[in-house]
C-alpha atoms as a PDB file:
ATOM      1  CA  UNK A   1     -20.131  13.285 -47.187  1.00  0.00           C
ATOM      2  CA  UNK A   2     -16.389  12.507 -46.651  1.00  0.00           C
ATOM      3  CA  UNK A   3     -16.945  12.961 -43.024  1.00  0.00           C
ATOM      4  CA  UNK A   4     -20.096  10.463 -43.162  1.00  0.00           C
ATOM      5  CA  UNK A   5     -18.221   8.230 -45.314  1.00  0.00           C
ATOM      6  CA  UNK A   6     -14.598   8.643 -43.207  1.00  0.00           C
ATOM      7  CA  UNK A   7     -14.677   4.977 -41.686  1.00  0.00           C
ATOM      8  CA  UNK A   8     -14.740   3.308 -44.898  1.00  0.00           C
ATOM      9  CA  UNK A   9     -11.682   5.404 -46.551  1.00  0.00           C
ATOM     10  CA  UNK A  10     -10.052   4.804 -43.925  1.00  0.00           C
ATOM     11  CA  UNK A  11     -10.529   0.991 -43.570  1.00  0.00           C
ATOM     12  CA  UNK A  12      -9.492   0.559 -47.508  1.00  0.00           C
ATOM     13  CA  UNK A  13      -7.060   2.658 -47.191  1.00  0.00           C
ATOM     14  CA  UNK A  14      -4.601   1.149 -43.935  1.00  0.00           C
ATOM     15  CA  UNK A  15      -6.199  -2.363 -45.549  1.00  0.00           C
ATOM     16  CA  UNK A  16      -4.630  -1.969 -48.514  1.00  0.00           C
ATOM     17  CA  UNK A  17      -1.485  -0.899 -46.690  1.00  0.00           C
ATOM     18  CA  UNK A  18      -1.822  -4.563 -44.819  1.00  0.00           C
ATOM     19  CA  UNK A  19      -2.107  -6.539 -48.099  1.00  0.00           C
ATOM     20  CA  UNK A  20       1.250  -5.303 -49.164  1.00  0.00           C
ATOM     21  CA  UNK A  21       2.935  -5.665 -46.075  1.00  0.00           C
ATOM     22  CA  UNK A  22       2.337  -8.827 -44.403  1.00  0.00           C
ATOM     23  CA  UNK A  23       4.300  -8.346 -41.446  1.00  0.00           C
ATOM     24  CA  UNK A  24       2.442  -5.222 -40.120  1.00  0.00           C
ATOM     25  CA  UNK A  25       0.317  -5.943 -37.284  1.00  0.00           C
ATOM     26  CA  UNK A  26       1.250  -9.160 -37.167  1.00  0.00           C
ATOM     27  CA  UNK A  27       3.122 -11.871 -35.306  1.00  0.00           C
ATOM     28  CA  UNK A  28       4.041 -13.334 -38.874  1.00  0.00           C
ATOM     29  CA  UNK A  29       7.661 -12.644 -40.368  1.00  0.00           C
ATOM     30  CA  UNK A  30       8.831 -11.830 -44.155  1.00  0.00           C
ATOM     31  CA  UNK A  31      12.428 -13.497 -45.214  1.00  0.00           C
ATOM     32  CA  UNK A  32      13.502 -12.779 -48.456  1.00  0.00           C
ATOM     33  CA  UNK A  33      14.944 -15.461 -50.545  1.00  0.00           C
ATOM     34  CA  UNK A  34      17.724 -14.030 -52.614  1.00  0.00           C
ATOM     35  CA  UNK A  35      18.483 -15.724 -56.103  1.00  0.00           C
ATOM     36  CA  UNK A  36      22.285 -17.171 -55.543  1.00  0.00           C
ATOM     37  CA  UNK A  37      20.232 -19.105 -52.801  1.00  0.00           C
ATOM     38  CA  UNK A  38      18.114 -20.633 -54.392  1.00  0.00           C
ATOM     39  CA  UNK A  39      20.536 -21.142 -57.781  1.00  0.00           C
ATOM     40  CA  UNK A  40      22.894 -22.702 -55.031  1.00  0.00           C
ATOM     41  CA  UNK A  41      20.935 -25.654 -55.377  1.00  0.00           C
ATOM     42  CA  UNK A  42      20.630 -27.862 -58.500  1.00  0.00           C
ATOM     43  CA  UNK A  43      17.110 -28.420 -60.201  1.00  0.00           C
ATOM     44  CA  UNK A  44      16.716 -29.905 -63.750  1.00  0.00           C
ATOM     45  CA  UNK A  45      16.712 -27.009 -66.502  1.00  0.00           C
ATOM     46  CA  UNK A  46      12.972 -27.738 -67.223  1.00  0.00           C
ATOM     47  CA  UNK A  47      12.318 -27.454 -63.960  1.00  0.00           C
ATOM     48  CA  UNK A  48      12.780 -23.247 -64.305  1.00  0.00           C
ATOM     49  CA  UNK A  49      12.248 -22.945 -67.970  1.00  0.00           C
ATOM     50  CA  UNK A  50       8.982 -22.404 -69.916  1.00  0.00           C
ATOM     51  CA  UNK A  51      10.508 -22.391 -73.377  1.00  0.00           C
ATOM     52  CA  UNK A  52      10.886 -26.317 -72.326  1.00  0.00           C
ATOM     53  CA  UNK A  53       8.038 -27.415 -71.146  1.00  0.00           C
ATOM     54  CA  UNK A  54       5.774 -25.595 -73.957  1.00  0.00           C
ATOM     55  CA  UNK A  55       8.124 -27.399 -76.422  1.00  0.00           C
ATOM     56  CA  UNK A  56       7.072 -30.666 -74.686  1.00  0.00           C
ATOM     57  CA  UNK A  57       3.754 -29.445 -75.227  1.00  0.00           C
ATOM     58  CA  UNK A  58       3.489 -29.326 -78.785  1.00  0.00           C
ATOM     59  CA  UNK A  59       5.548 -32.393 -79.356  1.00  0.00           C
ATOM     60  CA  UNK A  60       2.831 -33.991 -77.560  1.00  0.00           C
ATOM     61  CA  UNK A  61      -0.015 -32.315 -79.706  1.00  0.00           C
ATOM     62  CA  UNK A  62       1.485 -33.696 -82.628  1.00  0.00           C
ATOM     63  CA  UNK A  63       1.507 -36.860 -81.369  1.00  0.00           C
ATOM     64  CA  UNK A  64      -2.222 -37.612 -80.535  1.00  0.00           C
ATOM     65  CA  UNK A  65      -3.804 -34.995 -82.877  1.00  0.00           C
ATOM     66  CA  UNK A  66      -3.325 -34.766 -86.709  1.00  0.00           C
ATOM     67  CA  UNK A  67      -3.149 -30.719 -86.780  1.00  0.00           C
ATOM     68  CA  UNK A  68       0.081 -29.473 -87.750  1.00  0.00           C
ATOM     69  CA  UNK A  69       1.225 -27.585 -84.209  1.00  0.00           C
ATOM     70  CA  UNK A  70       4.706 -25.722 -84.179  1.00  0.00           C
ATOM     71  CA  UNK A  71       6.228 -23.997 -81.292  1.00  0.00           C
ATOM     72  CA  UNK A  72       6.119 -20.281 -81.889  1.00  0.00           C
ATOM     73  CA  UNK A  73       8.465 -17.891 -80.796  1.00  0.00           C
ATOM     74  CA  UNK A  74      10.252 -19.214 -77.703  1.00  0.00           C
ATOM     75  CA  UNK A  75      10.698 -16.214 -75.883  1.00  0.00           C
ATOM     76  CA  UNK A  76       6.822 -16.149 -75.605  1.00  0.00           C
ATOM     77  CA  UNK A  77       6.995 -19.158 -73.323  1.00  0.00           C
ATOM     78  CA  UNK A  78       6.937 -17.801 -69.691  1.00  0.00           C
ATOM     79  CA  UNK A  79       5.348 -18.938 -66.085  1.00  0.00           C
ATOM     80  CA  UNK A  80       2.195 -17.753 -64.971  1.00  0.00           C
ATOM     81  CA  UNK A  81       2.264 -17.727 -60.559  1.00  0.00           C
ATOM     82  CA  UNK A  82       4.841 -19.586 -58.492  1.00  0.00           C
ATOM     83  CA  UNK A  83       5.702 -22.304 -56.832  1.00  0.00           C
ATOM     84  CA  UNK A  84       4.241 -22.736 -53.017  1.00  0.00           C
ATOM     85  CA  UNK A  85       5.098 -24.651 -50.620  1.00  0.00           C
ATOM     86  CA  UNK A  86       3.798 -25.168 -46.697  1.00  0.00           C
ATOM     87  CA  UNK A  87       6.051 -26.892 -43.906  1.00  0.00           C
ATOM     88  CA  UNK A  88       5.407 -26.700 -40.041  1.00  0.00           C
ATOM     89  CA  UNK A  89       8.151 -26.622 -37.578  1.00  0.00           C
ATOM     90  CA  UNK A  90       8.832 -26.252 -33.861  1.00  0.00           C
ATOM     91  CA  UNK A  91      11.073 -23.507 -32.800  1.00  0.00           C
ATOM     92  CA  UNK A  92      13.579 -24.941 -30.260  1.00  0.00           C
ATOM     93  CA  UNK A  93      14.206 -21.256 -28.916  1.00  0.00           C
ATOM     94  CA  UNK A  94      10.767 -20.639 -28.084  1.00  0.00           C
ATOM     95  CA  UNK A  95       8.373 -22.599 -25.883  1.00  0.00           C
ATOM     96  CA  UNK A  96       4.331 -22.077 -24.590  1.00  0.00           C
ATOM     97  CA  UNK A  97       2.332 -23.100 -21.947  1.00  0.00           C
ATOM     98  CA  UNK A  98      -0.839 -25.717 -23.088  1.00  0.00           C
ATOM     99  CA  UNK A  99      -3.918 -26.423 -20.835  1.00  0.00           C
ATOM    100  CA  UNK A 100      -5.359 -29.232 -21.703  1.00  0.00           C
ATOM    101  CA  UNK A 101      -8.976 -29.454 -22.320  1.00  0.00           C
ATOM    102  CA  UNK A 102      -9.938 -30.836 -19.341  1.00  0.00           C
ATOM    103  CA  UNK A 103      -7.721 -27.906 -17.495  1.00  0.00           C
ATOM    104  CA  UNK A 104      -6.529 -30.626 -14.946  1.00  0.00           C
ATOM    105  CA  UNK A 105      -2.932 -30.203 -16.356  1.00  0.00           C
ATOM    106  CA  UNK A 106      -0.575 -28.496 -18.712  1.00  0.00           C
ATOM    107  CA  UNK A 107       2.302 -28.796 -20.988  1.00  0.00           C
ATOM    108  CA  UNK A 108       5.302 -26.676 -22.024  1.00  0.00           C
ATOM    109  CA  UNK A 109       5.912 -27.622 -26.041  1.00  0.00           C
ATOM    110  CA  UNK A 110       8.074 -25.777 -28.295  1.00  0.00           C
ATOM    111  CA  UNK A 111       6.231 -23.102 -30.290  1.00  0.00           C
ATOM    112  CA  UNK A 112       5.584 -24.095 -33.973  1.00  0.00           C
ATOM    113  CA  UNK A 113       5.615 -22.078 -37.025  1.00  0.00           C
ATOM    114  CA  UNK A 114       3.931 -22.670 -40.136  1.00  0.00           C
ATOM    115  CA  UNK A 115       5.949 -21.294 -42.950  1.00  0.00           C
ATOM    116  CA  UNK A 116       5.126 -20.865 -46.416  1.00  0.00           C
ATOM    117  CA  UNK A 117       7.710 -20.526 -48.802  1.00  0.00           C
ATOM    118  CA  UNK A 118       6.928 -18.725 -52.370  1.00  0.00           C
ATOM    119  CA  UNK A 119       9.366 -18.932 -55.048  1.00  0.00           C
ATOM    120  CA  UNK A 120       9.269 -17.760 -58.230  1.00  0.00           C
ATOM    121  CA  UNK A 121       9.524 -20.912 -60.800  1.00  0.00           C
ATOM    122  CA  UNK A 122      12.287 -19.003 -62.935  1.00  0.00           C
ATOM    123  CA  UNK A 123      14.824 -19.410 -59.044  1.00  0.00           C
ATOM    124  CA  UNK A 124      14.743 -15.605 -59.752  1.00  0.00           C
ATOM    125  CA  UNK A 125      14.242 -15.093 -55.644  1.00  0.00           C
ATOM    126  CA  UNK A 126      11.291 -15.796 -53.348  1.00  0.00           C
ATOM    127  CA  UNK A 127      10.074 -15.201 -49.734  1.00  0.00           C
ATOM    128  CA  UNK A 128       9.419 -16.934 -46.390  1.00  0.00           C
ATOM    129  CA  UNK A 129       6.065 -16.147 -44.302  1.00  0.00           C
ATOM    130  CA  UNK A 130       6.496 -17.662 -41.064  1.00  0.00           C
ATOM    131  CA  UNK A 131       3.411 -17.314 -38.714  1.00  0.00           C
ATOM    132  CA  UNK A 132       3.032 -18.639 -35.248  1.00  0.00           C
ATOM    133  CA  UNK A 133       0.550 -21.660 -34.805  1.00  0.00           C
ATOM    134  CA  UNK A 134      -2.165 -20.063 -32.179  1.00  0.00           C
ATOM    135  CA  UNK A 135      -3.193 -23.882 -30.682  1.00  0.00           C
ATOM    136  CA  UNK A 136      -1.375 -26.839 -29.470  1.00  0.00           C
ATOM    137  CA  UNK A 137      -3.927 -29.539 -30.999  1.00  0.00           C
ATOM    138  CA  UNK A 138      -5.265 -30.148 -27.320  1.00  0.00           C
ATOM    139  CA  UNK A 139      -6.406 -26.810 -26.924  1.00  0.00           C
ATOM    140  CA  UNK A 140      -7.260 -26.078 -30.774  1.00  0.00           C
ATOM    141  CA  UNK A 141      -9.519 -28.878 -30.491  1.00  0.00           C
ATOM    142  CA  UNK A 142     -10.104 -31.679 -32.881  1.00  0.00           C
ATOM    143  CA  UNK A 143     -10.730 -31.915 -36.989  1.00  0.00           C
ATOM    144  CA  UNK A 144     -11.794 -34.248 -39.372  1.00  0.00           C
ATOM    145  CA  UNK A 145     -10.513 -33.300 -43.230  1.00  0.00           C
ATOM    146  CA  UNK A 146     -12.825 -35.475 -44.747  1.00  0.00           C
ATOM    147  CA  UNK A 147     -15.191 -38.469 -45.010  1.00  0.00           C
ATOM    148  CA  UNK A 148     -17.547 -37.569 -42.228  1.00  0.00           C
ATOM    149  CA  UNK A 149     -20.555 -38.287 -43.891  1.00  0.00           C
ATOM    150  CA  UNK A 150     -23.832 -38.051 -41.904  1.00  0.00           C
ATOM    151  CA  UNK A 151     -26.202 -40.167 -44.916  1.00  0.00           C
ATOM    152  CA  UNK A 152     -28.391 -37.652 -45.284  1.00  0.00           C
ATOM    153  CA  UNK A 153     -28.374 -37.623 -48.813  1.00  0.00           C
ATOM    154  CA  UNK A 154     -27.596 -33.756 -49.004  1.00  0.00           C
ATOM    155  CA  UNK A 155     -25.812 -33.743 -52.341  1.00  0.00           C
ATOM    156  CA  UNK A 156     -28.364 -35.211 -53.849  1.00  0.00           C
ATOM    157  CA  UNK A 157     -31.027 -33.240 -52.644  1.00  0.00           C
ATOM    158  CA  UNK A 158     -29.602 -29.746 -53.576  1.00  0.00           C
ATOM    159  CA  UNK A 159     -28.960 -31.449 -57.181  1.00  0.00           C
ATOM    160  CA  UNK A 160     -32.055 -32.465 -56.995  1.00  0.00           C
ATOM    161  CA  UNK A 161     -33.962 -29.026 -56.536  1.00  0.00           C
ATOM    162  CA  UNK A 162     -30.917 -27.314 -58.400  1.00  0.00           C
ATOM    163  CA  UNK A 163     -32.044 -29.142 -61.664  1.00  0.00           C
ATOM    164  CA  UNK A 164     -35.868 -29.084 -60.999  1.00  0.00           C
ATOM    165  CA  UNK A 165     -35.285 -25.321 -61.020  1.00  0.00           C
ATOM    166  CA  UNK A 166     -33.192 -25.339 -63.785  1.00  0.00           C
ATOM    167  CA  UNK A 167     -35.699 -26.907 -66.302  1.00  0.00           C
ATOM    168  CA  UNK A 168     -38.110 -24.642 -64.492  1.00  0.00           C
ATOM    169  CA  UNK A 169     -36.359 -22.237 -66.610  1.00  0.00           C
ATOM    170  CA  UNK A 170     -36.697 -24.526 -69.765  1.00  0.00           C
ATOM    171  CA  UNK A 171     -32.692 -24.719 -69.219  1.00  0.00           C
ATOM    172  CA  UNK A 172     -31.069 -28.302 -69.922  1.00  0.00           C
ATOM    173  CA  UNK A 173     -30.133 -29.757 -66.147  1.00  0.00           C
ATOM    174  CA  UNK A 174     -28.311 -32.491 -68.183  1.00  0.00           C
ATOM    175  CA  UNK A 175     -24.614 -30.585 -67.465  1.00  0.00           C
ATOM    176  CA  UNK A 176     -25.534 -29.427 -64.157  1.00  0.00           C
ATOM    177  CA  UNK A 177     -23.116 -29.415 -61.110  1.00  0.00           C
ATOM    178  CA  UNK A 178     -22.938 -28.096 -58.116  1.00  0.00           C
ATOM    179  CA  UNK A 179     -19.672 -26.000 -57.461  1.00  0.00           C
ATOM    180  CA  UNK A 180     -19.813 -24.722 -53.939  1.00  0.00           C
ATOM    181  CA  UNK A 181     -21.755 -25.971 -50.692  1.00  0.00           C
ATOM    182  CA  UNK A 182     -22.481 -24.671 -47.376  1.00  0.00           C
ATOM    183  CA  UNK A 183     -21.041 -25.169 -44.450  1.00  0.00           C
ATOM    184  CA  UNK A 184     -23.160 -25.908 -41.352  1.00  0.00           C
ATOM    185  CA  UNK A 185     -22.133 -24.185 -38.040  1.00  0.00           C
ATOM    186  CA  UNK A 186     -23.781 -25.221 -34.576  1.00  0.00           C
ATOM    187  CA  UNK A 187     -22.346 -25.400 -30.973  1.00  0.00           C
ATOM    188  CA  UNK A 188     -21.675 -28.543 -29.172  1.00  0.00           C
ATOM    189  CA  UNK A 189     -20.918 -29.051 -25.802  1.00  0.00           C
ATOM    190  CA  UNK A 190     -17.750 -31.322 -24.319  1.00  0.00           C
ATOM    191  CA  UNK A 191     -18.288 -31.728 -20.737  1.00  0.00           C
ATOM    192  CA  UNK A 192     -20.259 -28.881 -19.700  1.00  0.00           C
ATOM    193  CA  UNK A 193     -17.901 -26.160 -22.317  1.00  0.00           C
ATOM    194  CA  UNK A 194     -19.599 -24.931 -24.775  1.00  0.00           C
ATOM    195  CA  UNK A 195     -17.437 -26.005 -28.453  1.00  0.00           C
ATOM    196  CA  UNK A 196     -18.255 -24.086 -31.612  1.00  0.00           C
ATOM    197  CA  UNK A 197     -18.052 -26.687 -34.297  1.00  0.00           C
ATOM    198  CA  UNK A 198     -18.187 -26.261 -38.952  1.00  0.00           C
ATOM    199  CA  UNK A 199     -19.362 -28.956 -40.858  1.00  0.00           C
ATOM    200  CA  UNK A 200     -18.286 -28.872 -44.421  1.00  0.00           C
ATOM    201  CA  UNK A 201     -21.440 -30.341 -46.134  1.00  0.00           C
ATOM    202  CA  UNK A 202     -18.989 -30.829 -49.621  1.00  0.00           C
ATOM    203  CA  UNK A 203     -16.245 -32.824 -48.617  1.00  0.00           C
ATOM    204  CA  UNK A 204     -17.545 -34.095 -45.084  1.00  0.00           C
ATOM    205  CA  UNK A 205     -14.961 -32.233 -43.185  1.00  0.00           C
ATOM    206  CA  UNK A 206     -15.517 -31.144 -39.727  1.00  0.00           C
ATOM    207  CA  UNK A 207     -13.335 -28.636 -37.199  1.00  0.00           C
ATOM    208  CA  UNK A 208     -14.139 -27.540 -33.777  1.00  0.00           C
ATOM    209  CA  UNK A 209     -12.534 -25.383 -31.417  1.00  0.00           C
ATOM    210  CA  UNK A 210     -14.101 -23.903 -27.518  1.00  0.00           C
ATOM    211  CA  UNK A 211     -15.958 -20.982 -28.160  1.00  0.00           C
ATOM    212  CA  UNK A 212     -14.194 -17.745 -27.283  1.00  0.00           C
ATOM    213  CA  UNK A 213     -11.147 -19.497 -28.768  1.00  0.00           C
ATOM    214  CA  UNK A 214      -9.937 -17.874 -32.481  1.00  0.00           C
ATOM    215  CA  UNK A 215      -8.937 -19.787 -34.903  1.00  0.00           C
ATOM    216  CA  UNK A 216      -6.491 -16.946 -36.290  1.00  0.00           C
ATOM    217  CA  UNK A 217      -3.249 -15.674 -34.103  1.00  0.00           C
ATOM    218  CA  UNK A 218      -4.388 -12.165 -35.254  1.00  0.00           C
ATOM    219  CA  UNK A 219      -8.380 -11.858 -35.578  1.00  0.00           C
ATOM    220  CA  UNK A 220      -8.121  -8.202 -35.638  1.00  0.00           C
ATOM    221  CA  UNK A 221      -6.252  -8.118 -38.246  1.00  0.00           C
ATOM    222  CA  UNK A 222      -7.903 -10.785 -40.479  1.00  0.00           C
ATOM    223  CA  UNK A 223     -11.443  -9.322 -39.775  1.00  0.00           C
ATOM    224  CA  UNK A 224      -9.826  -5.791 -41.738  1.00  0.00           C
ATOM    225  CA  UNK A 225      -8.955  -7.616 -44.288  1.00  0.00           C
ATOM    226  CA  UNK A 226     -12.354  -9.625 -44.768  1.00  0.00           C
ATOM    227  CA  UNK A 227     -13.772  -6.406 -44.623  1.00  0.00           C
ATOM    228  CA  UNK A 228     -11.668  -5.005 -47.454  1.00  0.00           C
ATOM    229  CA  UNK A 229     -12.966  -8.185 -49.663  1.00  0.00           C
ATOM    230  CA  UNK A 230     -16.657  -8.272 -48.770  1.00  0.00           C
ATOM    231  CA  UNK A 231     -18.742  -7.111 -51.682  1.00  0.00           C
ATOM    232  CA  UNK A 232     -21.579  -7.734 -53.648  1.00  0.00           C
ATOM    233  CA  UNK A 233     -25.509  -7.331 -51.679  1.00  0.00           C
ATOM    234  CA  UNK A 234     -26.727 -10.445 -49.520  1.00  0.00           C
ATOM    235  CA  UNK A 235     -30.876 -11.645 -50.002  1.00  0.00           C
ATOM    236  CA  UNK A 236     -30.637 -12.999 -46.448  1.00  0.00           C
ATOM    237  CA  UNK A 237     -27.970 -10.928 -44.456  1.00  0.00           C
ATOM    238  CA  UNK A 238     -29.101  -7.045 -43.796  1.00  0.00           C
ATOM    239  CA  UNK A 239     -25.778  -5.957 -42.515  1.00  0.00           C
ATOM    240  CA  UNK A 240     -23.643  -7.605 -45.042  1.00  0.00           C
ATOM    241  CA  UNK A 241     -26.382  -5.670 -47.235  1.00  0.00           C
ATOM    242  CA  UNK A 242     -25.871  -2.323 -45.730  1.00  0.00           C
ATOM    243  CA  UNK A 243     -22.231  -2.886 -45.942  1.00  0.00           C
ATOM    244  CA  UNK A 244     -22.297  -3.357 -49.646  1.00  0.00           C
ATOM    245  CA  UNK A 245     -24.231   0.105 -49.729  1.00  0.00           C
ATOM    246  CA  UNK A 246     -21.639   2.097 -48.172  1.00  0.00           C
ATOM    247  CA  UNK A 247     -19.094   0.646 -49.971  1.00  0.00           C
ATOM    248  CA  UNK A 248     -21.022   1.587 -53.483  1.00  0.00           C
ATOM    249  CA  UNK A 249     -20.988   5.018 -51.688  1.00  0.00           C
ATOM    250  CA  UNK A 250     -17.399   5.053 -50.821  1.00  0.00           C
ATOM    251  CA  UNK A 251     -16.775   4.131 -54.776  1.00  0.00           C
ATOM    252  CA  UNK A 252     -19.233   6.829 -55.826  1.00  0.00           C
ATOM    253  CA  UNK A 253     -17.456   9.394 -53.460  1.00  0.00           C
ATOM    254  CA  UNK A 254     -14.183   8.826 -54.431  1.00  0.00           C
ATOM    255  CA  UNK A 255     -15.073   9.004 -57.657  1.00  0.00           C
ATOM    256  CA  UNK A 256     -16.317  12.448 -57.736  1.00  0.00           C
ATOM    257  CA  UNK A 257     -14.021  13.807 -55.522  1.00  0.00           C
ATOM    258  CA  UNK A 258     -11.391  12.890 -58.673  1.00  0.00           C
ATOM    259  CA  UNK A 259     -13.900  14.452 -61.389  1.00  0.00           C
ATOM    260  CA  UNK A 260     -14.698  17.545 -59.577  1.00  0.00           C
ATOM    261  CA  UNK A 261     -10.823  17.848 -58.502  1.00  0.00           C
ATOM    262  CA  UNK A 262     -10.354  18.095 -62.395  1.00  0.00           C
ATOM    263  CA  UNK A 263     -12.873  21.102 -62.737  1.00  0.00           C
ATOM    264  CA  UNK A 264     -11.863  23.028 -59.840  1.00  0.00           C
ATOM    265  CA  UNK A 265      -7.989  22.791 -61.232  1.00  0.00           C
ATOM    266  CA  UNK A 266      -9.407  23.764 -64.577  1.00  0.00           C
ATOM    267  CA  UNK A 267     -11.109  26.901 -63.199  1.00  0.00           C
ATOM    268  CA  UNK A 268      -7.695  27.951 -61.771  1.00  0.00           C
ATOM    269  CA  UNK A 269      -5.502  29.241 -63.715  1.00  0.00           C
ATOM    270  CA  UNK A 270      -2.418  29.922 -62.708  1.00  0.00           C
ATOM    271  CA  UNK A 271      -2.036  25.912 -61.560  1.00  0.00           C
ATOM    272  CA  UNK A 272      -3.102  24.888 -65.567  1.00  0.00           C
ATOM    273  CA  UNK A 273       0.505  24.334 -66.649  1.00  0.00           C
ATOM    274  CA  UNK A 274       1.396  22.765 -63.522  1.00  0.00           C
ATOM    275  CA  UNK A 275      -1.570  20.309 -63.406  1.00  0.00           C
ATOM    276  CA  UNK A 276      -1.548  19.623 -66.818  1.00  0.00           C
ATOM    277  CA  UNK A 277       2.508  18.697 -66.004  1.00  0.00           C
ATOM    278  CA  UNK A 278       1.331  16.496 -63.326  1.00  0.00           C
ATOM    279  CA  UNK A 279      -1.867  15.068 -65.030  1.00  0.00           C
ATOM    280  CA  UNK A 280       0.320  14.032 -67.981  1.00  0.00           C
ATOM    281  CA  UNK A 281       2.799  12.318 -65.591  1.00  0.00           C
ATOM    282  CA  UNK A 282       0.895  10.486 -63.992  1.00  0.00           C
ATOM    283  CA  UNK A 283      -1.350   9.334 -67.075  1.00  0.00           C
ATOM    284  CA  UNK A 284       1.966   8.047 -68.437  1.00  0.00           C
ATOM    285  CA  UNK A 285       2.949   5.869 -65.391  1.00  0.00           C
ATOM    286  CA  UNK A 286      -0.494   4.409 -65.081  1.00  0.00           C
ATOM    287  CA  UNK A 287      -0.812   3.802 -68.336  1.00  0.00           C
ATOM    288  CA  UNK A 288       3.405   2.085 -68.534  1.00  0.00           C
ATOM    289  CA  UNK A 289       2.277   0.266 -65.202  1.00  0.00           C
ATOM    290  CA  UNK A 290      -1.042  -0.990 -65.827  1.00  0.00           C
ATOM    291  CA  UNK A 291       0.533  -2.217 -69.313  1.00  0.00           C
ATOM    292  CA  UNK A 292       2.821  -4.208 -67.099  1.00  0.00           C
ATOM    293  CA  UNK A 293       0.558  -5.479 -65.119  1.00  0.00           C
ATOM    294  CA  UNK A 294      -1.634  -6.652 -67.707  1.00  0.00           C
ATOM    295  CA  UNK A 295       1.456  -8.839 -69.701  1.00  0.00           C
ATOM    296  CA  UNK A 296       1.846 -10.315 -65.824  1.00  0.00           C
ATOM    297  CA  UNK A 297      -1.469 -11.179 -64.340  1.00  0.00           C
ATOM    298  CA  UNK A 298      -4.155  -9.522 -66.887  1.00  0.00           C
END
């Protein structure tokens, strides 16, 4: 079974390896931000703490509601996430060769970088991802971000069949929204070359690229990672389907190989004390970490 099941350990487990290390396999860089950087620069002292703002909070409260709010303990005020932020710059030490689309002629341009910079609200530190920009917007093609509607009255429709379902169900449609819509993905062709194109049905937006082109510097690399997050079984899509199955299996397996690790150790018996060291040990540091975790993120 672990032979049978080999590609999927493996995938999860250099995947996860990825995740925490976004500069493997990958043109993108990590910079570190350290603290006396970012406390080199002067920000208002709400700006980085949460005691403030939550006492904001509840002064507000008591002004537009009759309750009687107080600000508990202050040391229970703390962020939640970071702050992000996204700039794009050219890097005057590295330049790339264009084609345009029509081919007839091309153009050296400095190489941009799209950075994102996460810092944690507290100025405690942060980091810079820096990742090359794969197109010049000749070659990348052309987008719309929004207002491209086609008057086809597809919002409608969907709510329409969405709430004739619903009351199907003897449900009340009367809070009904939609959350999420499809996109719509069809090939178009620009002067004999064939252009893949994505039509986002909810906000009317609309990119396009030639086909063969990826939209990612590292598709490889992105397509692992997909992988790792793909779950749950599709109605319409077998393989997606199949996938899900294998990676019940792959939960299943590793599963039992911990349980039946447990009995074999049991049945020896000059490794009890020893395992029963290490079981302990580690029982504590999951339990002190997941803790943790769960006062950070739970």
């Amino acid at each position: 079974s672990g032979l049978l099941l080999l590609p999927w350990i493996l995938l999860y487990g250099v995947t996860a390896l990825l995740f925490n290390h976004a500069g493997w396999l990958s043109e993108r860089t990590v910079e570190h931000i350290p603290s006396s950087e970012l406390h080199a620069v002067e920000v208002d002292e709400v700006a980085k703490d949460p005691s403030l703002i939550a006492e904001a909070v509840v002064e507000s409260l008591r002004e537009h509601h009759a309750e009687a709010f107080t600000f508990g303990a202050p040391h229970s005020a703390k962020f939640l996430g970071s702050r992000s932020y996204r700039i794009i710059d050219p890097d005057p030490e590295a330049t790339v060769v264009y084609e345009s689309i029509s081919k007839s002629e091309a153009a050296e341009v400095p190489r941009r970088w799209t950075r994102t910079i996460v810092v944690d609200p507290a100025s405690k530190g942060g980091k810079i991802y820096a990742t090359p920009v794969s197109d010049s917007p000749e070659s990348a093609g052309f987008s719309v971000n929004s207002d491209l509607q086609v008057g086809l009255g597809l919002k409608a429709a969907w709510e329409d069949q969405a709430s004739a379902w619903v009351e199907s169900r003897g449900w009340d449609a009367g809070e009904l929204e939609i959350r999420r819509f499809p996109s719509v993905e069809f090939e178009l062709d620009v002067d004999g070359e064939a252009w893949l194109c994505t039509y986002g049905t909810q906000r009317g937006s609309l990119s396009a690229r030639p086909v063969g082109i990826s939209s990612s510097t590292e598709p490889l690399r992105r397509f692992a990672l997909r992988l790792h997050k793909a779950y749950g079984y599709s109605n319409s899509n077998a393989s997606r389907a199949i996938w899900a199955l294998f990676v019940d299996l792959t939960g299943f397996l590793m599963a039992f190989w911990g349980l039946s690790g447990i009995l074999m150790w049991v049945q020896m018996r000059r490794l009890r004390t020893a395992g029963l060291v290490c079981l302990i040990i580690s029982l504590g540091v999951a339990a002190g970490l997941g803790w943790a975790m769960w006062t950070e993120i739970g």
